[in-house]
Protein backbone atom coordinates (compact mmCIF):
# COMPACT_ATOMS: atom_id res chain seq x y z
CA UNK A 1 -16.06 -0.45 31.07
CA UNK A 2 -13.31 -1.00 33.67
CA UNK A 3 -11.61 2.60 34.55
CA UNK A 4 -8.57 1.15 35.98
CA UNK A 5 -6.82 4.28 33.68
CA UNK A 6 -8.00 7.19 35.86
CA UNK A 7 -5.87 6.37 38.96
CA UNK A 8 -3.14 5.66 37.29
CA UNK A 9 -2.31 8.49 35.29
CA UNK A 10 0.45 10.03 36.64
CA UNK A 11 4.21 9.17 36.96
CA UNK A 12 7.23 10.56 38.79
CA UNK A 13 9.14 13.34 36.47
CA UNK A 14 11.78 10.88 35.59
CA UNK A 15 9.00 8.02 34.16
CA UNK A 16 6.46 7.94 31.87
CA UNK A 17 2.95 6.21 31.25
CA UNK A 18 2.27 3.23 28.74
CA UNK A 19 -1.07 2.18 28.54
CA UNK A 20 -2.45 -1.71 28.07
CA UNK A 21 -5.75 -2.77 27.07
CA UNK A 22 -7.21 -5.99 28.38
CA UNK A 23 -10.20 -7.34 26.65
CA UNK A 24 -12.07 -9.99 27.46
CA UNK A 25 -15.14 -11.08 24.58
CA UNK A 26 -18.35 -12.87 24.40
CA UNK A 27 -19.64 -13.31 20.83
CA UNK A 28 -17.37 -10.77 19.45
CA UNK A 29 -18.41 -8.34 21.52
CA UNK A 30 -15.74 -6.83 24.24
CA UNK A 31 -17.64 -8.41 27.59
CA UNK A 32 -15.17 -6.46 29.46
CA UNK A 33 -12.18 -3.94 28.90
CA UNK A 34 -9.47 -3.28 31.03
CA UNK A 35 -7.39 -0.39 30.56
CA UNK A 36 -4.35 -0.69 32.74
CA UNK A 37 -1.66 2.62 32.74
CA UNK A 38 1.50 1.49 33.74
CA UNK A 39 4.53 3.72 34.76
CA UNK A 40 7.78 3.25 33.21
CA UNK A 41 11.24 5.09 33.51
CA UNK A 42 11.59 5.93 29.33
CA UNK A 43 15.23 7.72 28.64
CA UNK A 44 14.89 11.39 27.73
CA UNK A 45 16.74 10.11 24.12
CA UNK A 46 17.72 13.60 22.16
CA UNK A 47 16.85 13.95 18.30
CA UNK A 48 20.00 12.26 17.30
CA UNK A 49 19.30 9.08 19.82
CA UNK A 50 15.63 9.21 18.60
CA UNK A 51 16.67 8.64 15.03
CA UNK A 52 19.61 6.27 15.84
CA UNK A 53 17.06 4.16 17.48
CA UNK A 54 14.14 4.30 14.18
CA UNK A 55 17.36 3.87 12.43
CA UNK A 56 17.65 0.47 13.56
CA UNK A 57 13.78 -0.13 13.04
CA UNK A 58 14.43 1.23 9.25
CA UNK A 59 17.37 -1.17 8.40
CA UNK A 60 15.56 -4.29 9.82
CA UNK A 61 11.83 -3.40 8.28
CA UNK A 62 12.18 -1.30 5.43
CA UNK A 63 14.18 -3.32 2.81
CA UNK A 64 12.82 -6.54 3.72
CA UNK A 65 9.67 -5.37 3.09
CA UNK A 66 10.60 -3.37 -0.11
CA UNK A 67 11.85 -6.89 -1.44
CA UNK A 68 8.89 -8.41 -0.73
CA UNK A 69 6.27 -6.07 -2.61
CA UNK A 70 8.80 -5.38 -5.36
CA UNK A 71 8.12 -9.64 -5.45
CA UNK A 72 4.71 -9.02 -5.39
CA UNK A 73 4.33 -6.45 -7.86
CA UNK A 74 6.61 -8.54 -9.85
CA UNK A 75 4.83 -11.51 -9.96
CA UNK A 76 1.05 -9.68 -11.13
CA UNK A 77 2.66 -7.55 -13.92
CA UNK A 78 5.18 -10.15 -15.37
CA UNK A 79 2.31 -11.19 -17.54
CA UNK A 80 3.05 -7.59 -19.92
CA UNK A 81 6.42 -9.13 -20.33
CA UNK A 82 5.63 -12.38 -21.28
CA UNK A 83 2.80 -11.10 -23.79
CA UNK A 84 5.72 -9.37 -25.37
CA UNK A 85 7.59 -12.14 -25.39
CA UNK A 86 5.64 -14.06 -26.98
CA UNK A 87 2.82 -15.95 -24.42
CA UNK A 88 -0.01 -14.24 -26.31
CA UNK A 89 0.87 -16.23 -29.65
CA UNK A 90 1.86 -19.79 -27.97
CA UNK A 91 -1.28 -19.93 -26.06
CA UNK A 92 -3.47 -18.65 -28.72
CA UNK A 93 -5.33 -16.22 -26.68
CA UNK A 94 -7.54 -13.17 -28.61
CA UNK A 95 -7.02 -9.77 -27.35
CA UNK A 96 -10.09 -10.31 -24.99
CA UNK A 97 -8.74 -13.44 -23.49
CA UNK A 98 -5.82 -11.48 -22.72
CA UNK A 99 -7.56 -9.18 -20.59
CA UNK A 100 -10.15 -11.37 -18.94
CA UNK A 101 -6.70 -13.03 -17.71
CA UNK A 102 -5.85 -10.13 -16.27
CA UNK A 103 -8.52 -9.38 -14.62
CA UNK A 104 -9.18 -12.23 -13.31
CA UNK A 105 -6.55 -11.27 -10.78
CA UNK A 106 -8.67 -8.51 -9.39
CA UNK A 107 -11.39 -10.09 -8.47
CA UNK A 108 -10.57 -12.33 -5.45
CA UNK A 109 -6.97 -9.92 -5.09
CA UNK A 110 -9.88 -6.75 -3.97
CA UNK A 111 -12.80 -9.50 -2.04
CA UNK A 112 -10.24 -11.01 0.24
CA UNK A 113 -7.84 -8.05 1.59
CA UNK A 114 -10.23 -7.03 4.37
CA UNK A 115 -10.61 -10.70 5.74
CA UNK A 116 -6.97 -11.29 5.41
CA UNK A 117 -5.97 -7.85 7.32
CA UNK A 118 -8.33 -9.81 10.10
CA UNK A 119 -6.25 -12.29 10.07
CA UNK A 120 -3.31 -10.17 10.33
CA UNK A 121 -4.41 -8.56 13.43
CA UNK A 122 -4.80 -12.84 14.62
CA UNK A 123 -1.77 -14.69 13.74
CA UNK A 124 1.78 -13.12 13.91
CA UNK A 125 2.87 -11.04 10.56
CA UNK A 126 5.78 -13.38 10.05
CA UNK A 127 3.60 -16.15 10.26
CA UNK A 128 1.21 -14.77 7.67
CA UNK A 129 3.33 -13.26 5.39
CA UNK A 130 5.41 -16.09 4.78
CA UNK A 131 2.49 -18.13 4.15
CA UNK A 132 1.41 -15.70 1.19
CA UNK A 133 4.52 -15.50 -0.10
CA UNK A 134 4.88 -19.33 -0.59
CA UNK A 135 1.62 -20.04 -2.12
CA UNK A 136 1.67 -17.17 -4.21
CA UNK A 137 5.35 -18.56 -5.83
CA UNK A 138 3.72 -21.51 -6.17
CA UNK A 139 0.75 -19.80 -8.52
CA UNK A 140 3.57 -18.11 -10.23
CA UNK A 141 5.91 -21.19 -10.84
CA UNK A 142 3.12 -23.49 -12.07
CA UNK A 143 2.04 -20.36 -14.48
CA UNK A 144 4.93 -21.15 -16.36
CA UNK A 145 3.26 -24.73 -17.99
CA UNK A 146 -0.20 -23.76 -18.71
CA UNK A 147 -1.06 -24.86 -22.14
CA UNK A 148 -4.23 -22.94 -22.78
CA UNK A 149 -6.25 -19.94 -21.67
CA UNK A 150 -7.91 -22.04 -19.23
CA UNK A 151 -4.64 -22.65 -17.61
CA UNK A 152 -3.85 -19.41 -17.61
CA UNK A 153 -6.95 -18.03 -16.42
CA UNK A 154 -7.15 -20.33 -13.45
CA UNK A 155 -3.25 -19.13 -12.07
CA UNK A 156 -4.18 -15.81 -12.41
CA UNK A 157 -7.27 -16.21 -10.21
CA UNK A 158 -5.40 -18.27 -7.64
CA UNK A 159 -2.41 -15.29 -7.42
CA UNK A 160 -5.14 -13.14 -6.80
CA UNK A 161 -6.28 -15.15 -3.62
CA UNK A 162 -2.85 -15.87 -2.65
CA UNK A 163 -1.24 -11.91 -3.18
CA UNK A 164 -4.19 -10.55 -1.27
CA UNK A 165 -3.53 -10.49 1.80
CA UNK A 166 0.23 -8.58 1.88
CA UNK A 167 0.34 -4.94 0.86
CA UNK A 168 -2.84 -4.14 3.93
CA UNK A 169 -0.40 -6.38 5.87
CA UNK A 170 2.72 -5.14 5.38
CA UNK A 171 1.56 -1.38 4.96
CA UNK A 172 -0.55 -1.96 8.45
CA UNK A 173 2.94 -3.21 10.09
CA UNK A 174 4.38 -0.08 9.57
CA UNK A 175 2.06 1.73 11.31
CA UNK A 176 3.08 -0.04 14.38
CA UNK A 177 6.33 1.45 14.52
CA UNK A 178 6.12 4.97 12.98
CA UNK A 179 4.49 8.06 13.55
CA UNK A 180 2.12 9.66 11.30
CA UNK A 181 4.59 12.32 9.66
CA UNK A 182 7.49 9.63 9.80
CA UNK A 183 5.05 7.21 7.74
CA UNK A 184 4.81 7.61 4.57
CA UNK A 185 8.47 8.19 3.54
CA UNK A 186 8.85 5.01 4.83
CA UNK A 187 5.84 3.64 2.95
CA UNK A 188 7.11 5.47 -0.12
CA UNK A 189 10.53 3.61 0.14
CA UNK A 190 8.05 0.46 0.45
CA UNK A 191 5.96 1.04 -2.30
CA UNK A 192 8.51 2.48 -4.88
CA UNK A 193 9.10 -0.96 -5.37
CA UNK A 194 5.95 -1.23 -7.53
CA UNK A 195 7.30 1.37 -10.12
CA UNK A 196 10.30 -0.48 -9.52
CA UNK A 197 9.36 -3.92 -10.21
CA UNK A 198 8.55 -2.96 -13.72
CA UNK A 199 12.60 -1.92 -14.22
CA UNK A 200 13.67 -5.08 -12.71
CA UNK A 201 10.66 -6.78 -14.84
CA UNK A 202 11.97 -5.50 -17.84
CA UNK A 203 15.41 -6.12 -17.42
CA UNK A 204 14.61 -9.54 -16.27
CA UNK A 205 12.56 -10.45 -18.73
CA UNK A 206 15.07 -8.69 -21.55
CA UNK A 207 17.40 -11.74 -19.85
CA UNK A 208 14.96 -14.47 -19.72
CA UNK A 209 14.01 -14.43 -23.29
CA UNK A 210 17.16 -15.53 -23.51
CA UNK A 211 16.30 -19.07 -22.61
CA UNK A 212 13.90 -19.90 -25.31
CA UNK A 213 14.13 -23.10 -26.14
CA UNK A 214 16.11 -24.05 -22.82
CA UNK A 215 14.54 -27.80 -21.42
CA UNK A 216 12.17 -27.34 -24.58
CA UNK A 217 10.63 -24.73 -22.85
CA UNK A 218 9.45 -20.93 -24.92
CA UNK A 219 11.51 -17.79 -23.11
CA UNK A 220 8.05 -16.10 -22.34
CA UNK A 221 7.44 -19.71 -19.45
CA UNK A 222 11.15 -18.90 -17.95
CA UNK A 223 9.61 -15.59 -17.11
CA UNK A 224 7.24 -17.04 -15.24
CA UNK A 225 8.91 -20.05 -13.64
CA UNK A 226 12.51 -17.84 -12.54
CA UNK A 227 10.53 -14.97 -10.89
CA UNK A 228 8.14 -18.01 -9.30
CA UNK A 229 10.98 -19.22 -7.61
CA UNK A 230 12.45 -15.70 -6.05
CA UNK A 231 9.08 -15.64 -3.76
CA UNK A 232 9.33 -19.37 -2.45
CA UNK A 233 12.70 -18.97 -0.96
CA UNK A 234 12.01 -15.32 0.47
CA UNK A 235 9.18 -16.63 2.18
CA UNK A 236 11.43 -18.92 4.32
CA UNK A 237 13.34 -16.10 5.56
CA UNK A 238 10.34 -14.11 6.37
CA UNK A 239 9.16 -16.58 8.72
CA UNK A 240 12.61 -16.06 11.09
CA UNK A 241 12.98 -12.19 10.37
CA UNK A 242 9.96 -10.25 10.26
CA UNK A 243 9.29 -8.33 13.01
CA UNK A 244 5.87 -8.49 14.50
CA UNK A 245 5.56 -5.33 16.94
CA UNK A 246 7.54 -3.44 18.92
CA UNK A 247 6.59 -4.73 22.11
CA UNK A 248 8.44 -8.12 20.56
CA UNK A 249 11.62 -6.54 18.59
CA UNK A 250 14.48 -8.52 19.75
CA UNK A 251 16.87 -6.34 17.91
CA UNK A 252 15.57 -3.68 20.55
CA UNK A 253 16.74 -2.79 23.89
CA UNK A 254 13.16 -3.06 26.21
CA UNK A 255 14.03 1.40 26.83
CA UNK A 256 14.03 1.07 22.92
CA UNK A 257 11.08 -0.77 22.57
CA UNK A 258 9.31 1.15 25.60
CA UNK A 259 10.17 4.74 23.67
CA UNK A 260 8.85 3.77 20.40
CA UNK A 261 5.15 2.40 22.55
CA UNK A 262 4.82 5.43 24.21
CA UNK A 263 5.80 7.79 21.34
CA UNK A 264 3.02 6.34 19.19
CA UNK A 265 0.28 6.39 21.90
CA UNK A 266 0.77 10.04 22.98
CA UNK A 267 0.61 11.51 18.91
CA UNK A 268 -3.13 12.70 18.93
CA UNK A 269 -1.94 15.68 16.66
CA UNK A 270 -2.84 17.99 19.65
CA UNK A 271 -0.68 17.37 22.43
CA UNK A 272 -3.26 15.64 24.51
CA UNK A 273 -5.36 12.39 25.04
CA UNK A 274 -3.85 8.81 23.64
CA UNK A 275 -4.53 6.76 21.46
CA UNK A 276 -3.43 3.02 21.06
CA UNK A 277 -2.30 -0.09 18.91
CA UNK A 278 -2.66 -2.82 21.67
CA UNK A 279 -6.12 -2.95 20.67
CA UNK A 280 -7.77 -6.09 20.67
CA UNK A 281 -10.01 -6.66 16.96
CA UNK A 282 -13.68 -6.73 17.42
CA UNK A 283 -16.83 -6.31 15.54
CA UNK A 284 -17.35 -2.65 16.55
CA UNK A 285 -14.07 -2.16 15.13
CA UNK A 286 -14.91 -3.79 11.81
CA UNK A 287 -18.45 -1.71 11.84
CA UNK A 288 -16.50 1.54 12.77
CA UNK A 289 -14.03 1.09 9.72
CA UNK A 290 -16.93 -0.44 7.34
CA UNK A 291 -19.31 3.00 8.60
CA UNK A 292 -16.10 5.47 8.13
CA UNK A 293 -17.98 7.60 5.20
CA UNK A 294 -14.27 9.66 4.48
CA UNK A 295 -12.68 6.04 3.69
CA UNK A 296 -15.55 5.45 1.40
CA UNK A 297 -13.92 8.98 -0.35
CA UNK A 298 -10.27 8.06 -0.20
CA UNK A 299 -11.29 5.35 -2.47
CA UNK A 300 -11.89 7.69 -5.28
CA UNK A 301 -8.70 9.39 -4.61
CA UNK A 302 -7.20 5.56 -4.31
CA UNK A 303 -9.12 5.00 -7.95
CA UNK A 304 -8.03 7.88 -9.54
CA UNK A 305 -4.37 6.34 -8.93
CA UNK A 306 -4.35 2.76 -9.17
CA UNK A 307 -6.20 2.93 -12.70
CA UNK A 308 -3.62 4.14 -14.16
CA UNK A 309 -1.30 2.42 -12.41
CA UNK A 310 -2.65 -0.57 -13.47
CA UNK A 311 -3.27 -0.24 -17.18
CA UNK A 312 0.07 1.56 -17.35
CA UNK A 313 1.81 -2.32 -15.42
CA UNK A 314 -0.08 -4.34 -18.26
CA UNK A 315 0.27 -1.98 -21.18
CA UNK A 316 3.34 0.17 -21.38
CA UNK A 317 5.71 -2.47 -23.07
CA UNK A 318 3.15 -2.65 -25.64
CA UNK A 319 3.36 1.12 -26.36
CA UNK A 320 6.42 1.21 -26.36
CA UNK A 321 6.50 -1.32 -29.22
CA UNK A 322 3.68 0.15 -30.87
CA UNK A 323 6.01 3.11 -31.46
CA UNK A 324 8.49 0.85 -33.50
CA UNK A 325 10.37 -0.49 -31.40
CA UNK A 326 11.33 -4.26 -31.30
CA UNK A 327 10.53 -6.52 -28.34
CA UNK A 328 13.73 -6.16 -26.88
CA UNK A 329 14.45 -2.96 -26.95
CA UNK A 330 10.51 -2.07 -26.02
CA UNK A 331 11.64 -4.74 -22.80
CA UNK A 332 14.46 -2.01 -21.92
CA UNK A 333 13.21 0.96 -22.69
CA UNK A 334 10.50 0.41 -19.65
CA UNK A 335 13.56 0.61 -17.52
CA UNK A 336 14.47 4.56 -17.07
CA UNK A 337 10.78 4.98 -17.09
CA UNK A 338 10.19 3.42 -13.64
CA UNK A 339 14.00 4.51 -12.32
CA UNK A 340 12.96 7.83 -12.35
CA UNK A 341 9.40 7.05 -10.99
CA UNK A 342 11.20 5.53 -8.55
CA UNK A 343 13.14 8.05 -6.94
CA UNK A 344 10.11 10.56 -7.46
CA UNK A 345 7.74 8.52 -5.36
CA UNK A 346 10.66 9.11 -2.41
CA UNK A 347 11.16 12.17 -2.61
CA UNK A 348 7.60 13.57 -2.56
CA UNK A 349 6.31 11.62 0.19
CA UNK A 350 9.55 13.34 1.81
CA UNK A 351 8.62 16.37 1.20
CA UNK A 352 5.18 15.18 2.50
CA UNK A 353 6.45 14.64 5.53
CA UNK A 354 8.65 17.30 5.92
CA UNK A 355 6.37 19.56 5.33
CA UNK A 356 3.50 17.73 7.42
CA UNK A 357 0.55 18.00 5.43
CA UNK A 358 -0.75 15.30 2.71
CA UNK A 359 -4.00 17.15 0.40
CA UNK A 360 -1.24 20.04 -1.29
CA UNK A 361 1.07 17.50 -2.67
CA UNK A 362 -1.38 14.91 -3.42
CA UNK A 363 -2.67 17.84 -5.74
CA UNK A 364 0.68 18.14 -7.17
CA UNK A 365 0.91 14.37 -8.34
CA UNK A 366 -2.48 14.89 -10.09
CA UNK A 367 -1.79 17.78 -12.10
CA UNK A 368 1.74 15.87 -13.53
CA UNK A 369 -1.01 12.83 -14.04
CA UNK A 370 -2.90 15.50 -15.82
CA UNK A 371 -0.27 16.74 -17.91
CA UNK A 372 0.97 13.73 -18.94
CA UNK A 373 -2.12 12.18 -19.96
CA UNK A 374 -3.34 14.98 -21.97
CA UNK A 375 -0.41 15.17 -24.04
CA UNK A 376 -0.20 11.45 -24.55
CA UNK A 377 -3.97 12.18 -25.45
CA UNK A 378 -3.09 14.63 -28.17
CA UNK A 379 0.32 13.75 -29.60
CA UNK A 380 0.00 12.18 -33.15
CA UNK A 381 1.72 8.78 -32.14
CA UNK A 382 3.72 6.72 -33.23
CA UNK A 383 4.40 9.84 -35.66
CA UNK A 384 6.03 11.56 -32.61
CA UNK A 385 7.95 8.29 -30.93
CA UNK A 386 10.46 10.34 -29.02
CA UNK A 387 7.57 12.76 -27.46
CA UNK A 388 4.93 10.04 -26.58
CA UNK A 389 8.48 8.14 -24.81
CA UNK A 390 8.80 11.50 -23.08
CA UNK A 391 5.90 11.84 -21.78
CA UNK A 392 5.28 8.66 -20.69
CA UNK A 393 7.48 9.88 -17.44
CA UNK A 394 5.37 12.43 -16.03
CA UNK A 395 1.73 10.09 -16.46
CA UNK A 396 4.06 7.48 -14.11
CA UNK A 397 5.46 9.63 -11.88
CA UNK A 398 1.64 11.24 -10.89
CA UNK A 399 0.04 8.38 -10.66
CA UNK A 400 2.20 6.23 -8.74
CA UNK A 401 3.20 9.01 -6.03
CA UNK A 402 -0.35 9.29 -5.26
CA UNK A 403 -1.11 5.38 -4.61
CA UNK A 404 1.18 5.53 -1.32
CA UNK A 405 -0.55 8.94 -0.46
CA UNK A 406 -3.66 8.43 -0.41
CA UNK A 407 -2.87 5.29 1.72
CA UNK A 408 -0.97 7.31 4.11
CA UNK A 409 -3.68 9.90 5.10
CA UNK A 410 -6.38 7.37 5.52
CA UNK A 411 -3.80 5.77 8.26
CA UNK A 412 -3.04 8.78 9.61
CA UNK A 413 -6.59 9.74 10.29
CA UNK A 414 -7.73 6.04 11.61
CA UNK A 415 -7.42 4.96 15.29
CA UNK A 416 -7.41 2.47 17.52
CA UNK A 417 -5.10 0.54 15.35
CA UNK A 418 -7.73 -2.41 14.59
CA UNK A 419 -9.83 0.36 12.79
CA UNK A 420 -6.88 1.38 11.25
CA UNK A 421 -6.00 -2.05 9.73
CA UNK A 422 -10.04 -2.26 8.47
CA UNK A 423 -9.91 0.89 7.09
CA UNK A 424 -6.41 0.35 5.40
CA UNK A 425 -7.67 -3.03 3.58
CA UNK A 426 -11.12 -1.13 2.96
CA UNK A 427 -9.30 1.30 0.98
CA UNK A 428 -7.08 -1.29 -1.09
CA UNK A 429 -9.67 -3.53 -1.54
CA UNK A 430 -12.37 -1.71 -3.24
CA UNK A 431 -9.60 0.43 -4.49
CA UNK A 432 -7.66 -2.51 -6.42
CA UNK A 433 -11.08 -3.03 -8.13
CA UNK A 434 -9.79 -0.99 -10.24
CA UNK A 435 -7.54 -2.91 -11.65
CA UNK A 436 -10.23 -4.58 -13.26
CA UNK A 437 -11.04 -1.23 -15.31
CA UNK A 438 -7.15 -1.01 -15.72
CA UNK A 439 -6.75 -3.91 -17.24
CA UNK A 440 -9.33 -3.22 -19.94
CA UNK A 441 -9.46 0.13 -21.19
CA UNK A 442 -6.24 -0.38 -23.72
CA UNK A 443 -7.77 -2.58 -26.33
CA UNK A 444 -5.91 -3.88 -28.99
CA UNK A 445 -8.62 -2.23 -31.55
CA UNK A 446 -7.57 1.36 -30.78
CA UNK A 447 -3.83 1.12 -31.28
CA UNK A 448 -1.82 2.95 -31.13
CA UNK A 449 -3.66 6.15 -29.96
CA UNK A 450 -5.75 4.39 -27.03
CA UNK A 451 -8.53 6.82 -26.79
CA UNK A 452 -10.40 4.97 -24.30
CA UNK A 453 -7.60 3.97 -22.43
CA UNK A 454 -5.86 7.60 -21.81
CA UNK A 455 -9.48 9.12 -21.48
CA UNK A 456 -10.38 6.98 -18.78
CA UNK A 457 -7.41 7.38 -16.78
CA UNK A 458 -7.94 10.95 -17.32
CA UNK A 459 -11.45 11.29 -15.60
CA UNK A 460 -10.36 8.68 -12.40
CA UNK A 461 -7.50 11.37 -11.94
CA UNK A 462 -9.37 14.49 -11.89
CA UNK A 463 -12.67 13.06 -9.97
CA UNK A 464 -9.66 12.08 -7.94
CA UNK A 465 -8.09 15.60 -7.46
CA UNK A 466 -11.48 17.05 -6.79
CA UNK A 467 -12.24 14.79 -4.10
CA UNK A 468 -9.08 15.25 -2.27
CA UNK A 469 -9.75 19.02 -2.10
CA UNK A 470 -13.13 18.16 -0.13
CA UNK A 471 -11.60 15.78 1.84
CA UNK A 472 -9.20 18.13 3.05
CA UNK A 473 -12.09 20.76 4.06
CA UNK A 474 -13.95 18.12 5.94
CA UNK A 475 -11.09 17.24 8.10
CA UNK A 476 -9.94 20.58 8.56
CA UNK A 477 -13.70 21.93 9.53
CA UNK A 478 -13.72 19.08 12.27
CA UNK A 479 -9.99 19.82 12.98
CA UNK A 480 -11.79 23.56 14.02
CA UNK A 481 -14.56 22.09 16.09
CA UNK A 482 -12.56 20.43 18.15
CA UNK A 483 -10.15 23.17 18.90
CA UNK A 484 -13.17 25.45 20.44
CA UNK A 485 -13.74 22.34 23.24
CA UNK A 486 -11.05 23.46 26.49
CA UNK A 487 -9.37 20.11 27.78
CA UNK A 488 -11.70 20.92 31.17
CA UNK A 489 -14.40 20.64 29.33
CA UNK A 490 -13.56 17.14 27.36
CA UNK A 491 -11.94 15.56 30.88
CA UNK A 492 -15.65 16.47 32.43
CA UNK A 493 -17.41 14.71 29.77
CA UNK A 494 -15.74 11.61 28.63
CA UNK A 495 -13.37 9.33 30.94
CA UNK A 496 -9.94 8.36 30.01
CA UNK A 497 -11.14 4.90 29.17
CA UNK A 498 -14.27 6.41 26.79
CA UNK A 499 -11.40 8.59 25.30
CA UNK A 500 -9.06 5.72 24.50
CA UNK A 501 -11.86 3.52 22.97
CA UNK A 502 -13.06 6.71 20.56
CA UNK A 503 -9.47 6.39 18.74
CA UNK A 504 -10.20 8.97 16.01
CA UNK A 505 -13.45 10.88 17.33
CA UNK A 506 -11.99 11.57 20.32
CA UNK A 507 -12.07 15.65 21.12
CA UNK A 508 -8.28 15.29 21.31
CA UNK A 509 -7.70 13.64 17.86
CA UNK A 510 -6.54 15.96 14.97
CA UNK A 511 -7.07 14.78 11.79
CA UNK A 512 -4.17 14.93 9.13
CA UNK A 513 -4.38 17.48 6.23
């Protein structure tokens, strides 16, 4: 290793370092690095300039990427809609076909998210997530003419390959331009869009059934074919308006772009050391993320979520109706549920923030899981239709502010930024597995009381809870070591260069609680 970082770490008063890494590989393996500390004269911006200028990062990055996940989500849960609309009946399809559709999904959706997030640290983000976005409007579109289950079967496993790649992406691009407490109300605002894709889903489809009949085609294929199209044309804007890193913004001044670099390297959660996202992807990275035994955990918490989630995307219109409803009205009453989700997802992860600590409230959206569940476990429904509605609003709000949680903390706690982006499709890889046991665990045999279905998202959600409480005394019991080692004696041991490359075991790292 090259220690070109040691004689360059020091600036005049008025500047500030920004520090490069220069790799150069043979077989994989980082042949030589570079580390090159560069002085540059960074505005002293106050509070109210610091948030005019992530102000400008949040109205280019946020909404656009909101849009595209509430496409996403969209696009994989349509297929509760169209069920109730009549899909299930056209195509002929037992309740086990049903399912295997869905899951079907899962399985390359969960293989492929790690290799794509390599990719993503390759190619530019625009580049890749407008690629996604097409083919995966394409699976949708063409979803809308299958004749059989084989049909069916076969676009669902193909929108698994194609969706795959873009929540690690586009959660793993928003590391790149906040900090760790300024994250996940971001990400929240990002990811709301799943509980609100099932509003807009229901609405939409509400509308689209509509068109039965329209070019001699059954309302239940509009669904498929309108919401198909939305992705396509987003894509081609994606291409010219995603923004790839700061060091690229063009809607940045260079001081603006310069600010937000530094201000990212120099958050170690102590005050000291650096870490970095100009990190060039190598094997050890991939090894370091694959070896990371806490990410290995967070999937349990990430399980204990997305379970629910899942079965609760594919199986809540059904409820609904099972209650008495009709179609229709089971199509709209969805709606408030996921409103109201909606806005709770926000404002916990701003509390979250606020409050700078992630293992308390990730508690707190377990126990409303908890409570929801068990009620909906012990109310006499459909004899009770107005309670089982009821509390069909707390079992959504739990689960789904956890998803974005647990997401958030394993980011928080993974550096350089190429283990981060392993580590982050780790987590929602083998975490979306889940979706296989989501998709599953309502059966049509056990309506309306779905023993197995609200049992089992029961148990994920308290293993869940129980894991996050010894997650949080493993970091903070490293968080302790740490503090007994004096700067002197870290500087004498390890080189700036050895510090930089140890991202999150470095002595000066402090992991997120």
């Amino acid at each position: 290793m090259d220690g070109h970082a040691e004689k360059n770490l020091s600036a005049s008063p008025d500047e500030k370092i920004i520090i490069q890494e220069f790799r150069t590989e043979k077989d994989g393996e980082p042949e030589h690095i570079e580390i090159v500390a560069n002085s540059v004269a960074i505005p002293e911006y106050t509070d109210k300039e610091a948030r005019r200028i992530m102000w400008k990062v949040d109205l280019r990055l946020i909404p656009m990427l909101a849009w595209f996940y509430l496409l996403a989500f969209l696009d994989r849960g349509n297929i509760g809609n169209a069920k109730v609309a009549g899909m299930q009946k056209d195509l002929h399809l037992s309740g086990g076909q049903y399912n295997l559709a869905i899951t079907l999904f899962f399985i390359p959706y969960a293989l492929l998210e790690v290799p794509c997030n390599i990719v993503a640290k390759t190619i530019p983000p625009n580049v890749w997530l407008a690629i996604m976005m097409f083919a995966w409007g394409i699976c949708m579109t063409l979803m809308g003419i299958v004749q059989n289950f084989a049909g069916l079967s076969c676009a669902r496993w193909f929108l698994g390959v194609c969706e795959a790649g873009f929540f690690p992406c586009a959660a793993f691009l928003l590391t790149l331009f906040y900090k760790r407490y300024e994250l996940l109300s971001r990400l929240a605002v990002f990811y709301s869009c799943s509980s609100l894709s099932g509003a807009f889903s229901g609405l939409l489809a509400f509308g689209l059934e509509k068109m039965e009949g329209v070019g001699g085609l059954a309302g239940w294929r509009w669904i498929f074919i309108i919401e198909g199209f939305l992705p396509i044309l987003t894509a081609v804007a994606a291409f010219f308006i995603v923004p790839n890193s700061p060091e690229t913004c063009k809607f940045l001044t260079q001081e603006e772009r310069d600010f937000i670099i530094y201000r990212l390297q120099v958050e170690t959660g102590s005050g000291r050391g650096r870490v970095t996202n100009n990190d060039k992807l190598t094997v050890s990275h991939i090894l370091a993320a694959l070896r990371e035994w806490r990410t290995w955990a967070a999937v349990i918490m990430f399980w204990g979520c997305s379970v629910g989630v899942y079965a609760f995307t594919f199986t809540i219109p059904v409820v609904i109706l099972e209650l008495g409803f009709t179609a229709a009205v089971a199509q709209l009453m969805t709606i408030p549920i996921y409103v109201v989700t909606c806005g709770f997802i926000i404002f916990w992860a701003w509390l979250s923030d606020r409050y700078q600590v992630r293992s308390y409230f990730m508690a707190g959206g377990f126990i409303l899981a908890e409570i929801g569940l068990i009620a909906l476990l012990v109310i006499p429904h459909p004899k009770l239709p107005s309670l089982t509605y009821f509390f069909l609003f707390p079992t959504a709000m739990g689960l789904y502010c956890n998803q974005q949680l647990v997401l958030a903390w394993t980011a928080n706690n993974a550096a350089p930024s190429s283990k981060r982006a392993i580590a982050m499709a780790l987590l929602i890889s083998i975490g979306n597995l889940s979706g296989i046991i989501g998709s599953n665990i309502f059966v049509q045999n056990e309506a309306p009381r779905y023993w197995a279905g609200f049992g089992t998202c029961l148990t994920c959600v308290v293993a869940a809870q129980l894991m996050s409480f010894f997650l949080r005394w493993s970091y903070d019991k490293v968080n302790k070591e740490r503090e007994k080692m004096s700067v002197e004696e870290v500087r004498a041991k390890y080189t700036e260069v050895e510090l930089l490359e140890m991202g999150d075991k470095s002595p000066f790292f402090r992991y997120t609680l």
